[in-house]
PDB file of N, CA and C in Angstrom:
ATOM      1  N   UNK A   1     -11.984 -49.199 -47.271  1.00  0.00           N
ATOM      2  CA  UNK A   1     -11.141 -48.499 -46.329  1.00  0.00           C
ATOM      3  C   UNK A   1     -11.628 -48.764 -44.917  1.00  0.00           C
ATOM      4  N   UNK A   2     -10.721 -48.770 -43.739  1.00  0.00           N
ATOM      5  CA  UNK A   2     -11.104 -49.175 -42.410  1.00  0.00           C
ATOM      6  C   UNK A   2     -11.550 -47.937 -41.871  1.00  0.00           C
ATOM      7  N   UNK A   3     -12.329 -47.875 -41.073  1.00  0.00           N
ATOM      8  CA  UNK A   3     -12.718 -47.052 -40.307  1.00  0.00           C
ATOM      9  C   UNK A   3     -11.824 -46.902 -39.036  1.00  0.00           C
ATOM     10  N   UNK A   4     -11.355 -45.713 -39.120  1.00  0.00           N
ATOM     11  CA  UNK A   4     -10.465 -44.618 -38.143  1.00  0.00           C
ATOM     12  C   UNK A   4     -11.247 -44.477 -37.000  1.00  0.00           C
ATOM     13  N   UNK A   5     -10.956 -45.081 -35.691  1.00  0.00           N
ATOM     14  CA  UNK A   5     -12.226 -44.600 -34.676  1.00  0.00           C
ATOM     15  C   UNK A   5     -10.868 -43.633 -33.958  1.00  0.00           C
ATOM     16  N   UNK A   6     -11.737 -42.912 -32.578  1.00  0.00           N
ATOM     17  CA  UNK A   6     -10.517 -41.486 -31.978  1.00  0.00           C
ATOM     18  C   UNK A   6      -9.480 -43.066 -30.980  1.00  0.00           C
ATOM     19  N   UNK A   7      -9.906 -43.715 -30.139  1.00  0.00           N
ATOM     20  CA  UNK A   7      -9.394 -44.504 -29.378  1.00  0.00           C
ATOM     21  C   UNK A   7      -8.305 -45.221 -30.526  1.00  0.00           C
ATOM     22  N   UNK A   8      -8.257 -45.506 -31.612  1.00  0.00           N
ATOM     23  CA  UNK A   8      -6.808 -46.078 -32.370  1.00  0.00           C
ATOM     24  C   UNK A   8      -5.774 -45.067 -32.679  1.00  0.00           C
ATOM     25  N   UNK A   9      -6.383 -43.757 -32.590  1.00  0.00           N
ATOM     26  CA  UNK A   9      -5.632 -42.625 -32.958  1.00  0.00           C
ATOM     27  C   UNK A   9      -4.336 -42.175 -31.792  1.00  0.00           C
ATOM     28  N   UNK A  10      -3.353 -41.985 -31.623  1.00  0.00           N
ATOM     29  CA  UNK A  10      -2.515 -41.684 -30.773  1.00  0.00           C
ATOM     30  C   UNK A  10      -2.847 -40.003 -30.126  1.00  0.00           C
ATOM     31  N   UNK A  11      -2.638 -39.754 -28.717  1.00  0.00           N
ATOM     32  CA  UNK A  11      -3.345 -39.107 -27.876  1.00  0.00           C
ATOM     33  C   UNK A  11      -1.857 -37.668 -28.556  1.00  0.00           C
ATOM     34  N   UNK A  12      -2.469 -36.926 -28.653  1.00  0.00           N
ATOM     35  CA  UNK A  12      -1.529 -35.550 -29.222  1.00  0.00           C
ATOM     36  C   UNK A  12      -1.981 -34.037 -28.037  1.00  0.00           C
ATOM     37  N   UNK A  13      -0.983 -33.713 -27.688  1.00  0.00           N
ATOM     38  CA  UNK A  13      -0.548 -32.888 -26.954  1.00  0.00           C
ATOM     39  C   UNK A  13      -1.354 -31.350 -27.437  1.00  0.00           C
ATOM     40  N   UNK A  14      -0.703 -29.979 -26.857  1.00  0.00           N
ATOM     41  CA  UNK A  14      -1.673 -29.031 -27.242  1.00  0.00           C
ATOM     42  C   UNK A  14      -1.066 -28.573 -28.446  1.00  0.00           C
ATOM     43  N   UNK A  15       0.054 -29.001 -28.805  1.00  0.00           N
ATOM     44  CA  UNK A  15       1.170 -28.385 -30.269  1.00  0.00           C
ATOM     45  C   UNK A  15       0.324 -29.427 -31.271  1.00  0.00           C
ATOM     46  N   UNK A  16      -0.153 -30.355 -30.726  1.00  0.00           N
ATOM     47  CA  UNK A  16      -0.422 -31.174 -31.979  1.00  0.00           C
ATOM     48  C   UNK A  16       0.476 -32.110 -32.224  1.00  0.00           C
ATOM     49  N   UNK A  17       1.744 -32.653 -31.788  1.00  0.00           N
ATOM     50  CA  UNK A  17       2.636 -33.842 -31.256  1.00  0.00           C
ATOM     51  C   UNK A  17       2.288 -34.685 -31.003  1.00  0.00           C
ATOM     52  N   UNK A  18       2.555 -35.707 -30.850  1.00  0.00           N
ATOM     53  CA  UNK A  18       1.794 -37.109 -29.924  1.00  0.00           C
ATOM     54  C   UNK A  18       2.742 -36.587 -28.785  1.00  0.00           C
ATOM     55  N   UNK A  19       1.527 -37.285 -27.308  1.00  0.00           N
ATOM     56  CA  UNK A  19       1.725 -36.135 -25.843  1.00  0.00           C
ATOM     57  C   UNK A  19       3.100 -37.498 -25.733  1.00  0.00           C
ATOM     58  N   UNK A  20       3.753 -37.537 -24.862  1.00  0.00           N
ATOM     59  CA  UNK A  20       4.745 -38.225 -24.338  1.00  0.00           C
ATOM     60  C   UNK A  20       4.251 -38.692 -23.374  1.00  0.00           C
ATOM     61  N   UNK A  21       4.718 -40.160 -22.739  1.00  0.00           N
ATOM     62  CA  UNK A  21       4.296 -40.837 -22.079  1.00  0.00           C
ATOM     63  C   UNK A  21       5.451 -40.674 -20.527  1.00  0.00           C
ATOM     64  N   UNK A  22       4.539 -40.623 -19.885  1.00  0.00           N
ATOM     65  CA  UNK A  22       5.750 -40.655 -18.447  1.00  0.00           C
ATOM     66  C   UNK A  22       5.090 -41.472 -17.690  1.00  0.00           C
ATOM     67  N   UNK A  23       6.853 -42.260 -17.050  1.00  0.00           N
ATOM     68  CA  UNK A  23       6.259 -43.472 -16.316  1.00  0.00           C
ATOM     69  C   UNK A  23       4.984 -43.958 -15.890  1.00  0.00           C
ATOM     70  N   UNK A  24       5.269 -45.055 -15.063  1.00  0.00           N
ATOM     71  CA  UNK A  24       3.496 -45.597 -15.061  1.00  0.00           C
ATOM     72  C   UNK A  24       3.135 -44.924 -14.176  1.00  0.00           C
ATOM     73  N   UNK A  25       2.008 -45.660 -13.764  1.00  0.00           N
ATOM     74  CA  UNK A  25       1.297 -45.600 -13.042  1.00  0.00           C
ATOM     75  C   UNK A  25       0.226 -43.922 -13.644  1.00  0.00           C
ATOM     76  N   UNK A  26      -0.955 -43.712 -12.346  1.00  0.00           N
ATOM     77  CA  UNK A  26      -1.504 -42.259 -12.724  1.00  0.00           C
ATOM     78  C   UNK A  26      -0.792 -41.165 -11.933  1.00  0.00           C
ATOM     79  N   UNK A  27      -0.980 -39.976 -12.831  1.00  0.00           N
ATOM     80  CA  UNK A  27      -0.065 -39.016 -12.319  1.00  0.00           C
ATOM     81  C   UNK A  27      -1.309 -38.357 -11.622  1.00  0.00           C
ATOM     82  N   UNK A  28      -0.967 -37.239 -10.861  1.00  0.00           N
ATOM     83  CA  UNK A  28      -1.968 -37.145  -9.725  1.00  0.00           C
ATOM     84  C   UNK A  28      -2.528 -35.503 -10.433  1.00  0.00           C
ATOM     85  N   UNK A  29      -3.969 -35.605  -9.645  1.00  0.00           N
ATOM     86  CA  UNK A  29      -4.707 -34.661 -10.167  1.00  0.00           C
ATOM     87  C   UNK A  29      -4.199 -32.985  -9.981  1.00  0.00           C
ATOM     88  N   UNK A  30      -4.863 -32.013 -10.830  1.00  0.00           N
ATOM     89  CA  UNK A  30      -4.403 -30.898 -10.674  1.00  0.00           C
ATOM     90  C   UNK A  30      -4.657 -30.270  -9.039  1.00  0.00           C
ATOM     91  N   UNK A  31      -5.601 -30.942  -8.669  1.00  0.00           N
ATOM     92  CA  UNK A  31      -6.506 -30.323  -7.420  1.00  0.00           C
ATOM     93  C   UNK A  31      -5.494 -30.890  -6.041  1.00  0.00           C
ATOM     94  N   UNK A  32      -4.641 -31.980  -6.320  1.00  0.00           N
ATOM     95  CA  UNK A  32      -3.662 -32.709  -5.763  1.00  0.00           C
ATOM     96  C   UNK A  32      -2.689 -31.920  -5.400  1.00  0.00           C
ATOM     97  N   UNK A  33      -2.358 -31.561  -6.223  1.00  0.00           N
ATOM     98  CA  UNK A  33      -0.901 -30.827  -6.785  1.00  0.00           C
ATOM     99  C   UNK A  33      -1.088 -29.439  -6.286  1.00  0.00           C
ATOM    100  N   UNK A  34      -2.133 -28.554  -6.292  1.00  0.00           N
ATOM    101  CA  UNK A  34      -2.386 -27.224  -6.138  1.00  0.00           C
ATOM    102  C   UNK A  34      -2.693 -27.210  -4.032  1.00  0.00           C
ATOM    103  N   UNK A  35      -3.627 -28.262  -4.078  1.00  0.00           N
ATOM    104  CA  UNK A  35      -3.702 -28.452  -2.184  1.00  0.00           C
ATOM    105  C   UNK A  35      -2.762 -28.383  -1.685  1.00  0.00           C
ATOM    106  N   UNK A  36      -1.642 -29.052  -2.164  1.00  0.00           N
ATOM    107  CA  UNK A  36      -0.390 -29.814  -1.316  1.00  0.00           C
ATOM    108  C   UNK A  36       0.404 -28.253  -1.556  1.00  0.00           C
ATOM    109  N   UNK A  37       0.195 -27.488  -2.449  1.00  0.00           N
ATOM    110  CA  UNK A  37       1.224 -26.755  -2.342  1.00  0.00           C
ATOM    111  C   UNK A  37       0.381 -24.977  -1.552  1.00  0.00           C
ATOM    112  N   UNK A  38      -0.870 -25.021  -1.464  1.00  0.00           N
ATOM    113  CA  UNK A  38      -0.915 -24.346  -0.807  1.00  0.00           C
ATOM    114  C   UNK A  38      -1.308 -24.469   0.795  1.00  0.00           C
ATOM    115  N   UNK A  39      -1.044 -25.414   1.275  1.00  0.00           N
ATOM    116  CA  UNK A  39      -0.792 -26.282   2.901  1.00  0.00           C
ATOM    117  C   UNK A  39       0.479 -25.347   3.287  1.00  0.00           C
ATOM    118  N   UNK A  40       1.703 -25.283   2.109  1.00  0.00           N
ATOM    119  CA  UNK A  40       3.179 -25.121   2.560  1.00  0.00           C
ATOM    120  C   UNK A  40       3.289 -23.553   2.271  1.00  0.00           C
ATOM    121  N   UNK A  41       2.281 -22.978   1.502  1.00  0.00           N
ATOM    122  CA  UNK A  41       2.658 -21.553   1.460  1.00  0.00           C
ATOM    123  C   UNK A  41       2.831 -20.608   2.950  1.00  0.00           C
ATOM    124  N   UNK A  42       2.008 -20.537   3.660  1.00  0.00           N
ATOM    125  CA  UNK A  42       2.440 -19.900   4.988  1.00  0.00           C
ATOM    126  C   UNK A  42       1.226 -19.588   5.398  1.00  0.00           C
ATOM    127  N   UNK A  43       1.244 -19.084   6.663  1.00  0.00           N
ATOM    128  CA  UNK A  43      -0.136 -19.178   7.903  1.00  0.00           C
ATOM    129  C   UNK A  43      -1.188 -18.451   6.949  1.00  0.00           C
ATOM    130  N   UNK A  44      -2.588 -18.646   7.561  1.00  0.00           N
ATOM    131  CA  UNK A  44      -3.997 -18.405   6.596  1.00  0.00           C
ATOM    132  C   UNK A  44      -4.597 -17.365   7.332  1.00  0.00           C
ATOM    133  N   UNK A  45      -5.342 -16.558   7.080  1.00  0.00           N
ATOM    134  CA  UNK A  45      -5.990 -15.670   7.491  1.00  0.00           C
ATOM    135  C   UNK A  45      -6.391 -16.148   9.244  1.00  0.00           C
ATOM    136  N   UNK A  46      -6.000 -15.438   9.837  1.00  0.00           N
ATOM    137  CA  UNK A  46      -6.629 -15.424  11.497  1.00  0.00           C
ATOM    138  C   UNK A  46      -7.525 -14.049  11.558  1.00  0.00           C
ATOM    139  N   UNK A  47      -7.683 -14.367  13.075  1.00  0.00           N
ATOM    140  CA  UNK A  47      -8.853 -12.922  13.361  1.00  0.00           C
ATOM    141  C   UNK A  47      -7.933 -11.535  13.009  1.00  0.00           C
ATOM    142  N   UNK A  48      -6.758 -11.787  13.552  1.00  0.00           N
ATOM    143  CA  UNK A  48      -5.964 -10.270  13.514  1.00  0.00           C
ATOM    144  C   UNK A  48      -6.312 -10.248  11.953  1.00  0.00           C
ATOM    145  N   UNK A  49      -5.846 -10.768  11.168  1.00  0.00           N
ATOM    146  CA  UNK A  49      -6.041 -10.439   9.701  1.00  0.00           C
ATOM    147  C   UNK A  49      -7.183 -10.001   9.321  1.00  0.00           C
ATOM    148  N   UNK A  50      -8.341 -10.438   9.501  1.00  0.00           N
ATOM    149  CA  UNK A  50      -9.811 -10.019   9.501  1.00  0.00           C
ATOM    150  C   UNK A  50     -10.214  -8.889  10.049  1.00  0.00           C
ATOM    151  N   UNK A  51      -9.512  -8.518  11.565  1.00  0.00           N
ATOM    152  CA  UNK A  51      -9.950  -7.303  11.537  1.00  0.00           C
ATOM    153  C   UNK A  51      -9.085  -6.224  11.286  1.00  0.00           C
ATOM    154  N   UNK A  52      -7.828  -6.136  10.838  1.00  0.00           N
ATOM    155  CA  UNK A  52      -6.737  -5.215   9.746  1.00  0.00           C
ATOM    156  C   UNK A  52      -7.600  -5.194   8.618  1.00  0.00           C
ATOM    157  N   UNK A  53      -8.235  -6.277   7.843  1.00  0.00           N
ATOM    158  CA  UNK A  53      -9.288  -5.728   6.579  1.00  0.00           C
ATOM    159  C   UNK A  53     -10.636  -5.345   6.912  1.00  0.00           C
ATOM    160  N   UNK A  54     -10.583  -5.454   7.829  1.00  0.00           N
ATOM    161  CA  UNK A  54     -11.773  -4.522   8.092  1.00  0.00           C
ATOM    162  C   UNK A  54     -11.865  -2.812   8.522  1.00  0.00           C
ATOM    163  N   UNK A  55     -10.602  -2.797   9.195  1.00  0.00           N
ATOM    164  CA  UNK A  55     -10.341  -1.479   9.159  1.00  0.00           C
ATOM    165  C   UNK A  55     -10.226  -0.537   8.154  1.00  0.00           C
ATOM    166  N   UNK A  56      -9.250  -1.534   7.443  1.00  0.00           N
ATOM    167  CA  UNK A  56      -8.646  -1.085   6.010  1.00  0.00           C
ATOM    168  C   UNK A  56      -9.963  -0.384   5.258  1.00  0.00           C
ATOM    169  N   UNK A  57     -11.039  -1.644   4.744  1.00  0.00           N
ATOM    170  CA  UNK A  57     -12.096  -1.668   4.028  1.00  0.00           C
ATOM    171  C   UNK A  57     -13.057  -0.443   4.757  1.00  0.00           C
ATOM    172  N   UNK A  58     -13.363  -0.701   5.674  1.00  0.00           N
ATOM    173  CA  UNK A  58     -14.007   0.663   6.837  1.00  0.00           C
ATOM    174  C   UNK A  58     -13.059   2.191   6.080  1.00  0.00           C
ATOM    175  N   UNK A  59     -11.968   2.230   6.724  1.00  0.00           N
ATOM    176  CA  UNK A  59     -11.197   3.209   6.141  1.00  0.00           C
ATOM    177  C   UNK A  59     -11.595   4.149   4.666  1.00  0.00           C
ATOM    178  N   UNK A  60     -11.240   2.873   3.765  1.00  0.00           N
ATOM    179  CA  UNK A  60     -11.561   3.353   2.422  1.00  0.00           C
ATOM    180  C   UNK A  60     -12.793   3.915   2.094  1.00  0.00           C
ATOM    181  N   UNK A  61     -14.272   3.183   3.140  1.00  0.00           N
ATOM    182  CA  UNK A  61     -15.334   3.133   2.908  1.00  0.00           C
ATOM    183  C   UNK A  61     -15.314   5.257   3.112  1.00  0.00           C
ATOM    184  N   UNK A  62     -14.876   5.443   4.371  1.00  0.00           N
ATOM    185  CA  UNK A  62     -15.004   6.965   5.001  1.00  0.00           C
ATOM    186  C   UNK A  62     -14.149   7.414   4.076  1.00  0.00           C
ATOM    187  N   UNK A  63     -12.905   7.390   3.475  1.00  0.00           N
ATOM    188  CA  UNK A  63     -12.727   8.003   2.601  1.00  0.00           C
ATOM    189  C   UNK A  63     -13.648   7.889   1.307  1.00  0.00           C
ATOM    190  N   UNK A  64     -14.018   7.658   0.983  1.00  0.00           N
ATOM    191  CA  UNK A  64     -14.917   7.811  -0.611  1.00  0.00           C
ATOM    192  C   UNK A  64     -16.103   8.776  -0.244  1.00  0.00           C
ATOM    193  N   UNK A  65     -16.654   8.134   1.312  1.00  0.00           N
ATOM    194  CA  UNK A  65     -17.735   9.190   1.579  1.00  0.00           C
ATOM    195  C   UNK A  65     -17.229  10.396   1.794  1.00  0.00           C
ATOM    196  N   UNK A  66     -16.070  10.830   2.290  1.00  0.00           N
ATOM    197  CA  UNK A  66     -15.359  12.388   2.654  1.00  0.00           C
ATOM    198  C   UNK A  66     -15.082  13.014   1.387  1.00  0.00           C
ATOM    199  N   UNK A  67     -14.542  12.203   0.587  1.00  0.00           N
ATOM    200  CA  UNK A  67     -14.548  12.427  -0.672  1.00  0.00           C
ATOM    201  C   UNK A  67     -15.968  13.463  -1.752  1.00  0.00           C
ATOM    202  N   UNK A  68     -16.907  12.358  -1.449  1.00  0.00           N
ATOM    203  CA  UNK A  68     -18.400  12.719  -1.877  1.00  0.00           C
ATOM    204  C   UNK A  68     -18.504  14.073  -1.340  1.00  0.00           C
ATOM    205  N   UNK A  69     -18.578  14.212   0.441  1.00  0.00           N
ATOM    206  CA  UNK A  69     -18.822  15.050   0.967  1.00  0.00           C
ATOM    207  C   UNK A  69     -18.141  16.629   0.619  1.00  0.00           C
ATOM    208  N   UNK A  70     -16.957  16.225  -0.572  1.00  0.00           N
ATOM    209  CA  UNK A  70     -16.366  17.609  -0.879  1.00  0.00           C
ATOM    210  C   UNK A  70     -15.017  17.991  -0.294  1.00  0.00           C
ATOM    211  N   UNK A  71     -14.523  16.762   0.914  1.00  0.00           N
ATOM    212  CA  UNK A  71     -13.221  16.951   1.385  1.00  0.00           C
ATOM    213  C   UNK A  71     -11.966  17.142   0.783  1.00  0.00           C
ATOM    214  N   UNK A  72     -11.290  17.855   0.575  1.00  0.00           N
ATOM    215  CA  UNK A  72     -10.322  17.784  -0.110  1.00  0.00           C
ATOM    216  C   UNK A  72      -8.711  17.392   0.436  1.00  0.00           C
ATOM    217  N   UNK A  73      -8.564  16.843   1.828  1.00  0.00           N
ATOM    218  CA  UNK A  73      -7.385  16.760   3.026  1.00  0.00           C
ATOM    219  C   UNK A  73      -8.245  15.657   3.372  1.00  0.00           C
ATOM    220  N   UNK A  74      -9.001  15.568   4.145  1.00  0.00           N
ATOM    221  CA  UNK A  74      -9.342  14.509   5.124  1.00  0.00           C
ATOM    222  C   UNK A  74      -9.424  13.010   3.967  1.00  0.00           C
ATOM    223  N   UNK A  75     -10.122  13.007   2.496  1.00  0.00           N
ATOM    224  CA  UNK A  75     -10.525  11.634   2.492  1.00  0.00           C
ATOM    225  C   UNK A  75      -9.084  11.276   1.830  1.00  0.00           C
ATOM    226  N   UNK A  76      -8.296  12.094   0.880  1.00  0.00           N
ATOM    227  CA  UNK A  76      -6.990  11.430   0.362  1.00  0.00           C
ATOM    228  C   UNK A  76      -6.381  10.836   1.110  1.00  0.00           C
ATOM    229  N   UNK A  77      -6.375  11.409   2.729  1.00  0.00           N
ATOM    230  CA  UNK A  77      -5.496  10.625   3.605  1.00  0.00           C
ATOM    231  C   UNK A  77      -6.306   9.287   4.231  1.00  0.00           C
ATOM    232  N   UNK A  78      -7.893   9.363   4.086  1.00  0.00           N
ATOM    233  CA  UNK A  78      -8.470   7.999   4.428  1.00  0.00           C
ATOM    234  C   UNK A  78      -7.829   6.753   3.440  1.00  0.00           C
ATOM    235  N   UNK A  79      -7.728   7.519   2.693  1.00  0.00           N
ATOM    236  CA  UNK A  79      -7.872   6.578   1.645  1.00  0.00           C
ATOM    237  C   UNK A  79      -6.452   6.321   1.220  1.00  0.00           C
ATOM    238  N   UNK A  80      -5.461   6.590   1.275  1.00  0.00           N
ATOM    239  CA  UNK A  80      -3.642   6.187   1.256  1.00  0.00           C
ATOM    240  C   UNK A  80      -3.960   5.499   2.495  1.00  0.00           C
ATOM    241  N   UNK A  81      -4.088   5.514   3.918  1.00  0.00           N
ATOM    242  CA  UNK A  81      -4.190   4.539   4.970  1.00  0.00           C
ATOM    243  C   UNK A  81      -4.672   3.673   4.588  1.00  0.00           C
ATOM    244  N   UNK A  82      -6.247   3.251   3.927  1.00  0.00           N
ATOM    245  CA  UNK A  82      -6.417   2.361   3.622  1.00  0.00           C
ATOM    246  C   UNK A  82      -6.109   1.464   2.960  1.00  0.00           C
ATOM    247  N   UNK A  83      -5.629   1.912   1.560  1.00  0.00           N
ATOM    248  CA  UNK A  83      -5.067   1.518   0.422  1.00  0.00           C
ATOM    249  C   UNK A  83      -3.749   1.100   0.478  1.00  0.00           C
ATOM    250  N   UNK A  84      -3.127   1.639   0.947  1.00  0.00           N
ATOM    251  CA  UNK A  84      -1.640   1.350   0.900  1.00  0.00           C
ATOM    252  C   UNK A  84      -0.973   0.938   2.493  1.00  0.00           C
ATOM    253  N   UNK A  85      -1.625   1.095   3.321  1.00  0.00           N
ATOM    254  CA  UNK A  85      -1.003   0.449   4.461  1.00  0.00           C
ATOM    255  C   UNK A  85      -1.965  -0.452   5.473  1.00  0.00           C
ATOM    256  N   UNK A  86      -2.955  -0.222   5.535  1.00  0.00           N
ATOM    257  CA  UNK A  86      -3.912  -1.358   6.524  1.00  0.00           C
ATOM    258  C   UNK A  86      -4.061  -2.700   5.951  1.00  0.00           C
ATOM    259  N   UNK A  87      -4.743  -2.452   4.191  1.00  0.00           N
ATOM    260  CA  UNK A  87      -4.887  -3.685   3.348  1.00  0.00           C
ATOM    261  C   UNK A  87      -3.549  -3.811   3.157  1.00  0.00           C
ATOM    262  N   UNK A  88      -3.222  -4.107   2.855  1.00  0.00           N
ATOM    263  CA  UNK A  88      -1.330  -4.607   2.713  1.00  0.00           C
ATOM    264  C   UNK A  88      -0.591  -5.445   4.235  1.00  0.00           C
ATOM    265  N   UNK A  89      -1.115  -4.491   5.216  1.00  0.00           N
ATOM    266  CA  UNK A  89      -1.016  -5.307   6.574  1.00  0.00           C
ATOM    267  C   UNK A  89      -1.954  -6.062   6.914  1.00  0.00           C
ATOM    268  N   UNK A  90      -2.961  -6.142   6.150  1.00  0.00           N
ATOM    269  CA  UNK A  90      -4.058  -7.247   6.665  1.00  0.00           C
ATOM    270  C   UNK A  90      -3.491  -8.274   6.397  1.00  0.00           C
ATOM    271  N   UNK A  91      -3.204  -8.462   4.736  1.00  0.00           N
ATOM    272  CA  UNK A  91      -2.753  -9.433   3.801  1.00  0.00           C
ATOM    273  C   UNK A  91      -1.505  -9.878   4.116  1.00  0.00           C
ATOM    274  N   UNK A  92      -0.449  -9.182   4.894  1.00  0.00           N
ATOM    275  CA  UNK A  92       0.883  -9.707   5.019  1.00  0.00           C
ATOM    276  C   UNK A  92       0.969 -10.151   6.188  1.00  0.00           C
ATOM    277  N   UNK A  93       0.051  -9.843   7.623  1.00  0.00           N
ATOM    278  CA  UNK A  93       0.222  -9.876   9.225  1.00  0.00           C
ATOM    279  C   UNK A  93       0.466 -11.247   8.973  1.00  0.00           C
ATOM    280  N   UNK A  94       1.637 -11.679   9.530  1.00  0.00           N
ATOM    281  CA  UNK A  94       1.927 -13.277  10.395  1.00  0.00           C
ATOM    282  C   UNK A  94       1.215 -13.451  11.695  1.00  0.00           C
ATOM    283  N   UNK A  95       0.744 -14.358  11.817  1.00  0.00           N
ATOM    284  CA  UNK A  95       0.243 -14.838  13.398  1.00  0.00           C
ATOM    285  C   UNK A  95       1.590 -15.421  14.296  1.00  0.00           C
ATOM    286  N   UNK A  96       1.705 -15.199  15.316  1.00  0.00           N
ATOM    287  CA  UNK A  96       2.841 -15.625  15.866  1.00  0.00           C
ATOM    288  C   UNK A  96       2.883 -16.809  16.762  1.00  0.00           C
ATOM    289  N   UNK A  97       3.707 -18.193  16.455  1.00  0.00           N
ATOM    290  CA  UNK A  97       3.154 -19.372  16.966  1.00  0.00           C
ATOM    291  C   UNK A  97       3.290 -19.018  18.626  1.00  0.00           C
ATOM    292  N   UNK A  98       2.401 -19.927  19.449  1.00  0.00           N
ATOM    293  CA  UNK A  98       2.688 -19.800  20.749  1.00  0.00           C
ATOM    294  C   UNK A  98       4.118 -20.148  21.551  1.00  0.00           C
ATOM    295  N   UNK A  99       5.045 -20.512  20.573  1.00  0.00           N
ATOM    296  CA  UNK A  99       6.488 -21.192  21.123  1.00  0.00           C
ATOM    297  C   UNK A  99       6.971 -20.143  20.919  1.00  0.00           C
ATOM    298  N   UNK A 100       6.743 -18.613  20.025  1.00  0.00           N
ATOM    299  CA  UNK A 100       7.431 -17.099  20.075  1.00  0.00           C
ATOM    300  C   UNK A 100       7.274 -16.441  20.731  1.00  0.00           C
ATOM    301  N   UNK A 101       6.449 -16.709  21.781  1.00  0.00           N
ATOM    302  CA  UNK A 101       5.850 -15.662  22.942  1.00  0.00           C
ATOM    303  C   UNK A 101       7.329 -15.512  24.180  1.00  0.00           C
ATOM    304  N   UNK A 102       7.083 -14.286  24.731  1.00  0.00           N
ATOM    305  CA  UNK A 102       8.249 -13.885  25.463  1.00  0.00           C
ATOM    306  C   UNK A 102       8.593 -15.152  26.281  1.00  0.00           C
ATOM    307  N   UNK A 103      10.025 -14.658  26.719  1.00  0.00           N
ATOM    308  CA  UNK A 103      10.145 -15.465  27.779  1.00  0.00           C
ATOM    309  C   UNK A 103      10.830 -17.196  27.007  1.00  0.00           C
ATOM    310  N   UNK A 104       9.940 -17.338  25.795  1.00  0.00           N
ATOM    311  CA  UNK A 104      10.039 -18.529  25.312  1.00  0.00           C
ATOM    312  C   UNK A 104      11.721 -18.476  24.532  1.00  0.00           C
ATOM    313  N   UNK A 105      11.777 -17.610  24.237  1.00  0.00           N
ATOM    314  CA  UNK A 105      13.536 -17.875  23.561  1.00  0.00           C
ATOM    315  C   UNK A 105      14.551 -16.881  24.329  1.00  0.00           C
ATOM    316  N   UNK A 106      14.296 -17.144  25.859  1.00  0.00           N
ATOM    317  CA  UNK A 106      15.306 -16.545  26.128  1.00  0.00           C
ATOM    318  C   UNK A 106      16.469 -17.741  26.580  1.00  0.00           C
ATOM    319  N   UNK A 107      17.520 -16.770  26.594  1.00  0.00           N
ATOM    320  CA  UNK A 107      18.834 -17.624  26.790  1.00  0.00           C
ATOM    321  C   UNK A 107      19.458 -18.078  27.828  1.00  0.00           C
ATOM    322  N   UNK A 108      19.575 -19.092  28.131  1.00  0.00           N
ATOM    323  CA  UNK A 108      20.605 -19.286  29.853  1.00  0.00           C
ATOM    324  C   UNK A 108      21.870 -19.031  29.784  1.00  0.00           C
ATOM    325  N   UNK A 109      22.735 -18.123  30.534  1.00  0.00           N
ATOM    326  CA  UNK A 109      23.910 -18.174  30.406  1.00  0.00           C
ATOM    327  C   UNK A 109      24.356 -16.969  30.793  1.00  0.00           C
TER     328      UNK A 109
END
């Protein structure tokens, strides 16, 4: 009997299929594919963003300690500011390009 080596064996997919072949050439890496698409997702953390989570994070921090301290009014409300509206605006703030600044889209006429 011949010996079966893995390289004569046909390359099988994760079902266990033989994988399908798509056109030539190499298809491009995962790390390719994942860069290129987060370039196009939208603007990246700036300072405003950094310091909205820092507030946020600060925030939460004084609520947990008000909390500790026995507060029963002061830290719930540290802590809904933090939680639900600073971090959320850290994470969502747009930076605004310098071509949006006043003045820049106003109209003649």
């Amino acid at each position: 009997m011949a010996k079966i080596s893995a390289e004569n064996q046909p390359r099988r997919g994760r079902t266990g299929a033989p994988a399908q072949k798509t056109g030539g050439g190499p298809s491009p890496s995962k790390g390719a594919i994942f860069a290129s698409s987060r370039a196009s997702e939208g603007p990246e953390f700036v300072r405003k963003n950094w310091i909205l989570m820092g507030l946020g994070l600060g925030t939460i921090i004084l609520g947990f300690v008000a909390l500790a301290l026995g507060s029963i009014t002061v830290a719930p409300i540290l802590l809904v500011l933090g939680y639900i509206v600073l971090v959320p605006w850290a994470i969502l703030a747009r930076s605004h390009p310098e071509s949006n600044q006043k003045g820049a889209n106003s109209s003649v006429g």
